[in-house]
C-alpha atoms as a PDB file:
ATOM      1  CA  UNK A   1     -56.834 -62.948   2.091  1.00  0.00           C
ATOM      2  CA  UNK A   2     -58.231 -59.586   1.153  1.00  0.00           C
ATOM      3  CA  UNK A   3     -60.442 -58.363   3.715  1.00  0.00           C
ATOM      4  CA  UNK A   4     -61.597 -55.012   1.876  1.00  0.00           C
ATOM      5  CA  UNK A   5     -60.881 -51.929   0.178  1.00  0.00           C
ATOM      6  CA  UNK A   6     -61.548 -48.405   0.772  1.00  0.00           C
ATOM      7  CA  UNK A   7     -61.256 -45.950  -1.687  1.00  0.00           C
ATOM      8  CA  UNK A   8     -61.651 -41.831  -1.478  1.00  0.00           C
ATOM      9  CA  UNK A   9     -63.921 -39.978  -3.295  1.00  0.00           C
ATOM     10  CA  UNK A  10     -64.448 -36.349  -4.314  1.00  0.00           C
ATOM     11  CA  UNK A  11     -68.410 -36.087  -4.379  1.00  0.00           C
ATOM     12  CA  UNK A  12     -69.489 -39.016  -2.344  1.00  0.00           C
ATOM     13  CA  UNK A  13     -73.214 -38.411  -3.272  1.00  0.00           C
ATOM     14  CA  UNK A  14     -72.067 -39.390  -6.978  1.00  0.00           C
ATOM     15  CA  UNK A  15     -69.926 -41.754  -6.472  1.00  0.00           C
ATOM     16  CA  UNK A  16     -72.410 -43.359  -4.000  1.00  0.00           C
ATOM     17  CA  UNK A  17     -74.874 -43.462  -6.511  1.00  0.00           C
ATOM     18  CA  UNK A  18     -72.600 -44.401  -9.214  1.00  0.00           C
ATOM     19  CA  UNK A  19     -71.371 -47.762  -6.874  1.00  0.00           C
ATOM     20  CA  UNK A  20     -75.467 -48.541  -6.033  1.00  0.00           C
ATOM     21  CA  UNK A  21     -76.169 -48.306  -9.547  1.00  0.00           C
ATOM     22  CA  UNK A  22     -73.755 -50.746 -10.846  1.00  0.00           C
ATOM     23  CA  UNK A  23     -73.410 -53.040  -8.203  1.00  0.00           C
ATOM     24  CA  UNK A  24     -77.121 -53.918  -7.462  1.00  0.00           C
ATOM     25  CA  UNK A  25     -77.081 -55.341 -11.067  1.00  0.00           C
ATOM     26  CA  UNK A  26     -74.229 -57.990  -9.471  1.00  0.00           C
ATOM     27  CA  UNK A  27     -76.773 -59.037  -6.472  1.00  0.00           C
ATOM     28  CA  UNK A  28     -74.494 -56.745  -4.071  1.00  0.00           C
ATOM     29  CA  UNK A  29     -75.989 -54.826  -2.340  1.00  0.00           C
ATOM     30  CA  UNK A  30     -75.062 -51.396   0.136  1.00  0.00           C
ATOM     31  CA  UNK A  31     -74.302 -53.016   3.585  1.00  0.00           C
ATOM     32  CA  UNK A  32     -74.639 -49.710   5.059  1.00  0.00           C
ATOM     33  CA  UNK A  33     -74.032 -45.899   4.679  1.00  0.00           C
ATOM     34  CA  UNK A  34     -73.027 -44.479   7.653  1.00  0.00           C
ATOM     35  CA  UNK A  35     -71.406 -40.657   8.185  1.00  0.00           C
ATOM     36  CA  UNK A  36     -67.984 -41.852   7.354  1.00  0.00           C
ATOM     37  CA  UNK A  37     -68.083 -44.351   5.207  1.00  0.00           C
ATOM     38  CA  UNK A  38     -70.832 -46.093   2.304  1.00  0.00           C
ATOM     39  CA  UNK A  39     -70.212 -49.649   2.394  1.00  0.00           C
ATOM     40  CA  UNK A  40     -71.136 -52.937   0.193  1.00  0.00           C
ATOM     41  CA  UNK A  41     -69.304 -55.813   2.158  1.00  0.00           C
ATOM     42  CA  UNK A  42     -65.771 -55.419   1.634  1.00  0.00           C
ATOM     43  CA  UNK A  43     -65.670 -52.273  -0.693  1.00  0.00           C
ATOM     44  CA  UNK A  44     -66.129 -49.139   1.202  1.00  0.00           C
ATOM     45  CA  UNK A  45     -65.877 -45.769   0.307  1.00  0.00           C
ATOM     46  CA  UNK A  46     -65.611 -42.428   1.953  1.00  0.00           C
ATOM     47  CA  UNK A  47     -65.350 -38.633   1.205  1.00  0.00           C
ATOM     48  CA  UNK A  48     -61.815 -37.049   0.557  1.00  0.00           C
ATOM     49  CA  UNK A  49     -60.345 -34.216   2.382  1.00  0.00           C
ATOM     50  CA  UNK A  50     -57.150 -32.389   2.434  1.00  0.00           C
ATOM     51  CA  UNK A  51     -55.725 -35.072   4.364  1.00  0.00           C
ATOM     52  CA  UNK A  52     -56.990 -37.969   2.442  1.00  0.00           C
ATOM     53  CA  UNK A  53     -57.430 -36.838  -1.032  1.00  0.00           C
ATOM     54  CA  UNK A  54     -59.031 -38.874  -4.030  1.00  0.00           C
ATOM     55  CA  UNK A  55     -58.456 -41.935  -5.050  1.00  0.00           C
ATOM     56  CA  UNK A  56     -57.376 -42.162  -8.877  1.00  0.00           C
ATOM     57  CA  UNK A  57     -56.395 -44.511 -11.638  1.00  0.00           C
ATOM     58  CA  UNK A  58     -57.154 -47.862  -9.702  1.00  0.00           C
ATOM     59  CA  UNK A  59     -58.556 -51.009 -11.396  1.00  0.00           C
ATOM     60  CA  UNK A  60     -61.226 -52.941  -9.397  1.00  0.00           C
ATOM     61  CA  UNK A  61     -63.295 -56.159 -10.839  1.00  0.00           C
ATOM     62  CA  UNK A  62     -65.970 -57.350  -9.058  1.00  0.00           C
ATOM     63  CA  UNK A  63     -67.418 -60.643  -8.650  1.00  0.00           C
ATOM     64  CA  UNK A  64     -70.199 -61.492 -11.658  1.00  0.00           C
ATOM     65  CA  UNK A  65     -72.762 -64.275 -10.925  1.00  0.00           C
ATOM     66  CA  UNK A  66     -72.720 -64.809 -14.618  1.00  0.00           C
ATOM     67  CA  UNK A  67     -71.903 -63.591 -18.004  1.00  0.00           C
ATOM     68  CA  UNK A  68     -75.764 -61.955 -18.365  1.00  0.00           C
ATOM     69  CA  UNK A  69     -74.814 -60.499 -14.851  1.00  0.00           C
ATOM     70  CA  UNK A  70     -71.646 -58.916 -16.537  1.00  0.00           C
ATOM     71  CA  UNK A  71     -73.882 -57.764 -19.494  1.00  0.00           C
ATOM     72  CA  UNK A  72     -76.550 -56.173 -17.168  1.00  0.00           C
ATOM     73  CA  UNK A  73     -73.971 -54.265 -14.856  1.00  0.00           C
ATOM     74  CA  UNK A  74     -72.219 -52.512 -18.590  1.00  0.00           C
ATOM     75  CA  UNK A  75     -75.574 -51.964 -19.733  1.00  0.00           C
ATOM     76  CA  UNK A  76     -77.359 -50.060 -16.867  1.00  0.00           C
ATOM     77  CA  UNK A  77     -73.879 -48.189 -16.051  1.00  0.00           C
ATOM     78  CA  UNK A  78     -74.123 -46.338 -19.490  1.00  0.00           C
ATOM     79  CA  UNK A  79     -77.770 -46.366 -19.546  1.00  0.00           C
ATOM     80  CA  UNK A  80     -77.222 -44.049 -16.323  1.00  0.00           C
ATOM     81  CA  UNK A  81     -74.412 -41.626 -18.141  1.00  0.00           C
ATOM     82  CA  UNK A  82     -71.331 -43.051 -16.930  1.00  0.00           C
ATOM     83  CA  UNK A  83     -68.657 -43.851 -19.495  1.00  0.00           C
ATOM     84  CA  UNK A  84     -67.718 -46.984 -20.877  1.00  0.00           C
ATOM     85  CA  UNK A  85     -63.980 -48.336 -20.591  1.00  0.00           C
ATOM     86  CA  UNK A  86     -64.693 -51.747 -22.387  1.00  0.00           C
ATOM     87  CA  UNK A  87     -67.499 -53.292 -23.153  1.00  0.00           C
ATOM     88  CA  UNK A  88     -68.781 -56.794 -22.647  1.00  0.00           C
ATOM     89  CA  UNK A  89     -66.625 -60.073 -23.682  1.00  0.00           C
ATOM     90  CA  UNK A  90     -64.280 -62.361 -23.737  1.00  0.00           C
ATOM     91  CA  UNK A  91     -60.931 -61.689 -22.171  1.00  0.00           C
ATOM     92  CA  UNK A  92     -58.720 -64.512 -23.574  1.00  0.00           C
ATOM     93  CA  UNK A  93     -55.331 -62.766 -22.859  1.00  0.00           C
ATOM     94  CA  UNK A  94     -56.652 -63.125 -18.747  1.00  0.00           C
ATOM     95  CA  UNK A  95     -58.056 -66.853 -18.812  1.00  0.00           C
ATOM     96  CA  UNK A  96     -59.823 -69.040 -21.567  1.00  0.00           C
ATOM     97  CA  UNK A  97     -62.714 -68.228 -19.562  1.00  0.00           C
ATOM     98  CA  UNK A  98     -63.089 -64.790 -18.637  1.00  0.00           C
ATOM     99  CA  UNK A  99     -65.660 -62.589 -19.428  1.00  0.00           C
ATOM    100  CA  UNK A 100     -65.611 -58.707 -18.492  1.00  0.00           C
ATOM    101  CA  UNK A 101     -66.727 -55.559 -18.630  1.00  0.00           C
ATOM    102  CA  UNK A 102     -65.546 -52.031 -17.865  1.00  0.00           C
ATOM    103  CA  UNK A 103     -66.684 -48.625 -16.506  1.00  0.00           C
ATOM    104  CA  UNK A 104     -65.461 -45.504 -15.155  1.00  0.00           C
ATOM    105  CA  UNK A 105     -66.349 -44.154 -11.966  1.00  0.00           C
ATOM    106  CA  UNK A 106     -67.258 -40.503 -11.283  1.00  0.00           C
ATOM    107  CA  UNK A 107     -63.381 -40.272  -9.820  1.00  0.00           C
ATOM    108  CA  UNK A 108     -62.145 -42.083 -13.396  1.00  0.00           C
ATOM    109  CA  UNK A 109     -60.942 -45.205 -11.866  1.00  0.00           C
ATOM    110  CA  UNK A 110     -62.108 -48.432 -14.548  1.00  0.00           C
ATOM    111  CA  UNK A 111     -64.524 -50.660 -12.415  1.00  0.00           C
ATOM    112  CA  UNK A 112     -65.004 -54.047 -13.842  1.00  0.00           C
ATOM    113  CA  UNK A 113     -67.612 -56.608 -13.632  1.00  0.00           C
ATOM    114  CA  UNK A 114     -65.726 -60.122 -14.030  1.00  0.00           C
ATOM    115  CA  UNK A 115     -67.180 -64.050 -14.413  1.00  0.00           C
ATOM    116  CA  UNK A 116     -64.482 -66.775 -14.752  1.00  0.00           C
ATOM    117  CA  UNK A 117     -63.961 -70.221 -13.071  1.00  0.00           C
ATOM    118  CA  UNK A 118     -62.304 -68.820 -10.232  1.00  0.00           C
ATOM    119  CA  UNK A 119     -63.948 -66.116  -8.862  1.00  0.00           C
ATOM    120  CA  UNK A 120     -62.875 -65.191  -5.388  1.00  0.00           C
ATOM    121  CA  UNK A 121     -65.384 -66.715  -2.761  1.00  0.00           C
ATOM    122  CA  UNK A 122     -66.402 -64.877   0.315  1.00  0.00           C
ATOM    123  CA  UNK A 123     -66.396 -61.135  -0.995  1.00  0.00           C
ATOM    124  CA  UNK A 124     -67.475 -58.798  -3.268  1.00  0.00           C
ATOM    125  CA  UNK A 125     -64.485 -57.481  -4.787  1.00  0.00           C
ATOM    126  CA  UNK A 126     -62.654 -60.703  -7.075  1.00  0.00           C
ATOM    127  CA  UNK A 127     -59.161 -58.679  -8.284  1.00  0.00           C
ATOM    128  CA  UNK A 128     -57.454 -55.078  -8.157  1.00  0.00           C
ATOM    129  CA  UNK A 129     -54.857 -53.621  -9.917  1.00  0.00           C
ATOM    130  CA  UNK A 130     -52.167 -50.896  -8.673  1.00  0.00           C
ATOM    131  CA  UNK A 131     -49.895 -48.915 -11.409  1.00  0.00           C
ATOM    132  CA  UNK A 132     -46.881 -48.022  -9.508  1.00  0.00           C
ATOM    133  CA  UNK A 133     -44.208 -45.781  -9.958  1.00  0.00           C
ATOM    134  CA  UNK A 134     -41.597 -48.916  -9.886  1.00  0.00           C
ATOM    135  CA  UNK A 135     -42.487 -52.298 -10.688  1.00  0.00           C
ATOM    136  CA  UNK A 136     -39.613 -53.700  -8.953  1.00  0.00           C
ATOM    137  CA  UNK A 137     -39.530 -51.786  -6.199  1.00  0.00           C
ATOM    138  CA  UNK A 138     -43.608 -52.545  -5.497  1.00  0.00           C
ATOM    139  CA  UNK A 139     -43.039 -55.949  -5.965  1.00  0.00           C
ATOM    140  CA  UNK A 140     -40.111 -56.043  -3.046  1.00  0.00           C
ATOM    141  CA  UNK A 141     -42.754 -54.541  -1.122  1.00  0.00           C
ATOM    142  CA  UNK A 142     -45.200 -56.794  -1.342  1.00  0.00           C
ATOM    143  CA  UNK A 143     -42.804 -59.967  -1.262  1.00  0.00           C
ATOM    144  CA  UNK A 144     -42.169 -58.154   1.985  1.00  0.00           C
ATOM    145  CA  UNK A 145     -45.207 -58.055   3.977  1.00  0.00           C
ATOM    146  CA  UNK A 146     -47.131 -61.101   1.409  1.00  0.00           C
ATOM    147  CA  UNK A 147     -46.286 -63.962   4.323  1.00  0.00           C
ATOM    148  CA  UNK A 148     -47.718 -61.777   7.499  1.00  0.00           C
ATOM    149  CA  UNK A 149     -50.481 -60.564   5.387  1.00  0.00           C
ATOM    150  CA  UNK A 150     -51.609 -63.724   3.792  1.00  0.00           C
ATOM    151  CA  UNK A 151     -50.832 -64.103   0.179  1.00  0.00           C
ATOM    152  CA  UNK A 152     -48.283 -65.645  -1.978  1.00  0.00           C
ATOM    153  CA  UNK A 153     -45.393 -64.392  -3.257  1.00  0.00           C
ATOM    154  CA  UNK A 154     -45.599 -62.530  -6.906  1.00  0.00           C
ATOM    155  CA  UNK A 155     -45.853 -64.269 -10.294  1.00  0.00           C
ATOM    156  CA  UNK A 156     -43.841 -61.571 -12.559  1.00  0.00           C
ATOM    157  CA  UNK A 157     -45.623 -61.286 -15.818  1.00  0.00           C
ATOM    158  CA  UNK A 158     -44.713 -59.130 -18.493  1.00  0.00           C
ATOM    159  CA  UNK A 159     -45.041 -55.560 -17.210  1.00  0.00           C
ATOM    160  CA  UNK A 160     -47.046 -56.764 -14.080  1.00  0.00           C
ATOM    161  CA  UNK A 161     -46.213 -58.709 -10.526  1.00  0.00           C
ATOM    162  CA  UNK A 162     -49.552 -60.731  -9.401  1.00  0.00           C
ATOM    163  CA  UNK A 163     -50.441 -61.837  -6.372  1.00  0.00           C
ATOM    164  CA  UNK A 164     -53.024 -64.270  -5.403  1.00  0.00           C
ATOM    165  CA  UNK A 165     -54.570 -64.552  -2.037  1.00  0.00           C
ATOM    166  CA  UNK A 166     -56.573 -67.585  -0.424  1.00  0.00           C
ATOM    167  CA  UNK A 167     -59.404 -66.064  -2.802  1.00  0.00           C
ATOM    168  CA  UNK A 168     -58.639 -63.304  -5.186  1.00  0.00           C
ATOM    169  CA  UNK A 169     -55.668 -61.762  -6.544  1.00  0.00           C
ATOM    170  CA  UNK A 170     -54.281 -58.595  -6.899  1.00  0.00           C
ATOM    171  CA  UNK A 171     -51.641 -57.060  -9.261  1.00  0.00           C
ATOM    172  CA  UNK A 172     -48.601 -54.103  -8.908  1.00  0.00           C
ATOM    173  CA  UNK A 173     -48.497 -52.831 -12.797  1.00  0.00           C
ATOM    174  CA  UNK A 174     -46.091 -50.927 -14.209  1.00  0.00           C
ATOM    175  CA  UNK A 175     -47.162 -47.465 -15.801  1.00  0.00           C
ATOM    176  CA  UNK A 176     -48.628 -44.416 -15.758  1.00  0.00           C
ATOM    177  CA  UNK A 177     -50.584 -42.355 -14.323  1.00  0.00           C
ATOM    178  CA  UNK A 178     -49.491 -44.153 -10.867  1.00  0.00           C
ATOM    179  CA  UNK A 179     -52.484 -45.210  -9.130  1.00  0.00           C
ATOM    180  CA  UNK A 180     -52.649 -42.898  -5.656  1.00  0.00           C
ATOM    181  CA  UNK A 181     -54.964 -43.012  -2.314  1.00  0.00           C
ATOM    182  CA  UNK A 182     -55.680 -46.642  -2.427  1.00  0.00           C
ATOM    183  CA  UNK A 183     -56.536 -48.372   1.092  1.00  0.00           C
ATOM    184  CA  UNK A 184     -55.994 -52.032   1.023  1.00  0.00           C
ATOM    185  CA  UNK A 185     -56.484 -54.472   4.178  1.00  0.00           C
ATOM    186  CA  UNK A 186     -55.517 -58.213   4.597  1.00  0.00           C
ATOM    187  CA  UNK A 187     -56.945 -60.155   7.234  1.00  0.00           C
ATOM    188  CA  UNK A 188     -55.297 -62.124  10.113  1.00  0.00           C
ATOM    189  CA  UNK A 189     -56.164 -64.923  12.223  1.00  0.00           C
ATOM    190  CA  UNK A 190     -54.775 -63.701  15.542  1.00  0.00           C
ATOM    191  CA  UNK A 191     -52.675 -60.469  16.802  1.00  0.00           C
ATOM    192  CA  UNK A 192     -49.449 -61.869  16.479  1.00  0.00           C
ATOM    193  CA  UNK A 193     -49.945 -61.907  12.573  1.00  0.00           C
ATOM    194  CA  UNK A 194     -50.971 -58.020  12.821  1.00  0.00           C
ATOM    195  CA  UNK A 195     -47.594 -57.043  15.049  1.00  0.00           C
ATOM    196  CA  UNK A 196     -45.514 -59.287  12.608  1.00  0.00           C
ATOM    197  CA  UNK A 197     -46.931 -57.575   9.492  1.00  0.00           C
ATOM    198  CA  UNK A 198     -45.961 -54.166  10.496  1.00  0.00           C
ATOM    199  CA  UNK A 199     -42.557 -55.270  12.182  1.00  0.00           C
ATOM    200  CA  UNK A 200     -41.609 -57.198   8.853  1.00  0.00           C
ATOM    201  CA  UNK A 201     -42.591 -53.977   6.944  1.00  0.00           C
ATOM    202  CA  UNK A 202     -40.647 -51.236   9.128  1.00  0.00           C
ATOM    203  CA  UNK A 203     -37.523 -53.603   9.731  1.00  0.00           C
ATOM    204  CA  UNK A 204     -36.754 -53.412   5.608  1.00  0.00           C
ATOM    205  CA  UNK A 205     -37.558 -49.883   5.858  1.00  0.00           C
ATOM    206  CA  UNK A 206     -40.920 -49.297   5.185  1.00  0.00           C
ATOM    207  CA  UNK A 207     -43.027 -46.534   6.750  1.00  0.00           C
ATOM    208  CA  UNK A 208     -45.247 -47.132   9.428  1.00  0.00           C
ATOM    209  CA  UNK A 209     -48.835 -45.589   8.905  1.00  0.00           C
ATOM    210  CA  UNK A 210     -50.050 -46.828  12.294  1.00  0.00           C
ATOM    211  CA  UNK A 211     -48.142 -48.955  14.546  1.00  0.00           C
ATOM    212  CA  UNK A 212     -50.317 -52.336  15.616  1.00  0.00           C
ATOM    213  CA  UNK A 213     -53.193 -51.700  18.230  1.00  0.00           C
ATOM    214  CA  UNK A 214     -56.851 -51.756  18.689  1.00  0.00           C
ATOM    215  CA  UNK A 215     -59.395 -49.333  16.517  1.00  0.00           C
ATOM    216  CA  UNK A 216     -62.415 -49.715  18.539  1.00  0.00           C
ATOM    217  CA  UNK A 217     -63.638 -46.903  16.620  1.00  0.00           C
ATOM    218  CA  UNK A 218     -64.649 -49.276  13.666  1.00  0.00           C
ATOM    219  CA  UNK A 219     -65.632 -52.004  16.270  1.00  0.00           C
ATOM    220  CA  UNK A 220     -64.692 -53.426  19.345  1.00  0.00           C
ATOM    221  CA  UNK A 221     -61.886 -55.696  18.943  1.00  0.00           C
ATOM    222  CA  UNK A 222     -60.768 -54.722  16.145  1.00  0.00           C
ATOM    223  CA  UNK A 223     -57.002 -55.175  15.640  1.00  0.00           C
ATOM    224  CA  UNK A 224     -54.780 -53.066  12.953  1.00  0.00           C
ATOM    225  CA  UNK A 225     -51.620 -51.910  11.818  1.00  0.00           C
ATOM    226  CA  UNK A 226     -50.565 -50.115   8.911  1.00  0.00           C
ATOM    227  CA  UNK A 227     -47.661 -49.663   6.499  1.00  0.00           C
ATOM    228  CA  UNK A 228     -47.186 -47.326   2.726  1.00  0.00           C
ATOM    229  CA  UNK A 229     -46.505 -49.031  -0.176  1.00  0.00           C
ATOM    230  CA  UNK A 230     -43.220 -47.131  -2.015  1.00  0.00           C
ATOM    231  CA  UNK A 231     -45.934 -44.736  -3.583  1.00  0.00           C
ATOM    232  CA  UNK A 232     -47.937 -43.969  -0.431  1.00  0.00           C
ATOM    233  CA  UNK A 233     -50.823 -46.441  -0.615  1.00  0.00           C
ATOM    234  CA  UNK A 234     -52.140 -47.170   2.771  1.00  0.00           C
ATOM    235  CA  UNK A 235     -52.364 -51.558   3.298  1.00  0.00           C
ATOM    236  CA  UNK A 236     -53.298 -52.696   6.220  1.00  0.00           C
ATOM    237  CA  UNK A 237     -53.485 -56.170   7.880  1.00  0.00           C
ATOM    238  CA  UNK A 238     -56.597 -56.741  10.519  1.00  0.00           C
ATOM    239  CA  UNK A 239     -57.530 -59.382  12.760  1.00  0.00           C
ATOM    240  CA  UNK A 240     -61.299 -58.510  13.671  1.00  0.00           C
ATOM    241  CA  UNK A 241     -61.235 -60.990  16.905  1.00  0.00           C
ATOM    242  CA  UNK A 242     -64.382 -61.861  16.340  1.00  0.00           C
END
């Protein structure tokens, strides 16, 4: 299942107050804020650099207690300046029940506030999209490394390849602009499920962004490898042995 998602950001002090603003009206609150990273749970983000630059043109929805939740989070987001990419309602095209709302964040990326009747349990961030460069070629990806990492294989929709998780779902869109610098991490149960991740990935050809080992710099124990996606987003599966 998703275990969370980093994105990089050009002015962290906005975008840090951007994500406190609109999340707090969800009941989620900053977990911590720390030199290299602001975090809220499983979303996390940090500054970019020349190495890491920005990350643009993603689609994140976030778990909604309720519809007034959804209706608070629009409101106080352009009440504070930031632009509006949809405002409150009824999503019937997505499920008979969903009800959304979307921003931009200071980076342009639409951040949604979501209620439906299945919300991902057990973390903040309910569904993501990523608009790739090739739809097929994304989706071969992710068929790829989907039984290490811990979701199912796609459902191809029109335009669109989803993906559901134990909780959650995320989807591999086609169109443009391409979504870029998007760190996504699955979580494992053991080791094994990290080395097979990463040796499932590289044997069909895929690059390796970090080959399996420990990152005690994020915590002790903590167990990680790391592969691209065909346009250079970083996903990662983790088991936190703990």
């Amino acid at each position: 299942m998703l275990d969370h998602l980093t994105i990089r950001v050009s002015d962290r002090e906005a975008s840090e107050r951007f994500y406190r603003t609109v999340l707090a009206t969800l009941a989620i609150e900053q977990t911590s804020a720390g030199e290299a990273f602001a975090e809220w749970d499983d979303f996390s983000l940090a500054a970019a650099d020349a190495a890491s630059p920005p990350t643009r043109h993603l689609h994140v929805g976030f778990v909604a207690p309720s519809r007034t939740h959804v209706d608070r989070f629009w409101q106080a987001g352009v009440d504070a300046g930031y632009a509006s990419d949809g405002e409150p309602g009824p999503r019937p095209q997505y499920s008979e029940d969903y009800y959304g709302a979307f921003l931009l964040d200071p980076d342009g990326s639409s951040v949604e506030a979501v209620h439906h009747g299945s919300l991902r349990e057990g973390g903040n961030v309910d569904h993501l999209s990523i608009r790739v460069s090739d739809l097929e070629a994304a989706t071969r990806f992710y068929e790829t490394v989907g039984p290490a990492a811990g979701f199912r294989a796609g459902k191809e929709l029109e335009g669109r390849t989803l993906f559901a998780c134990v909780s959650g779902s995320f989807s591999v869109v086609a169109g443009t602009p391409v979504t870029e610098n998007v760190h996504l991490a699955f979580s494992a149960g053991d080791d094994a499920t990290v080395d097979r991740f990463h040796a499932d990935a590289t044997a069909a050809g895929y690059r390796s962004n970090g080959a399996p080992g420990e990152r005690p710099q994020y915590h002790a124990g903590y167990y990680a490898a790391f592969v691209c996606d065909p346009d250079g987003n970083n996903i990662e599966v983790v088991n936190h042995n703990r």
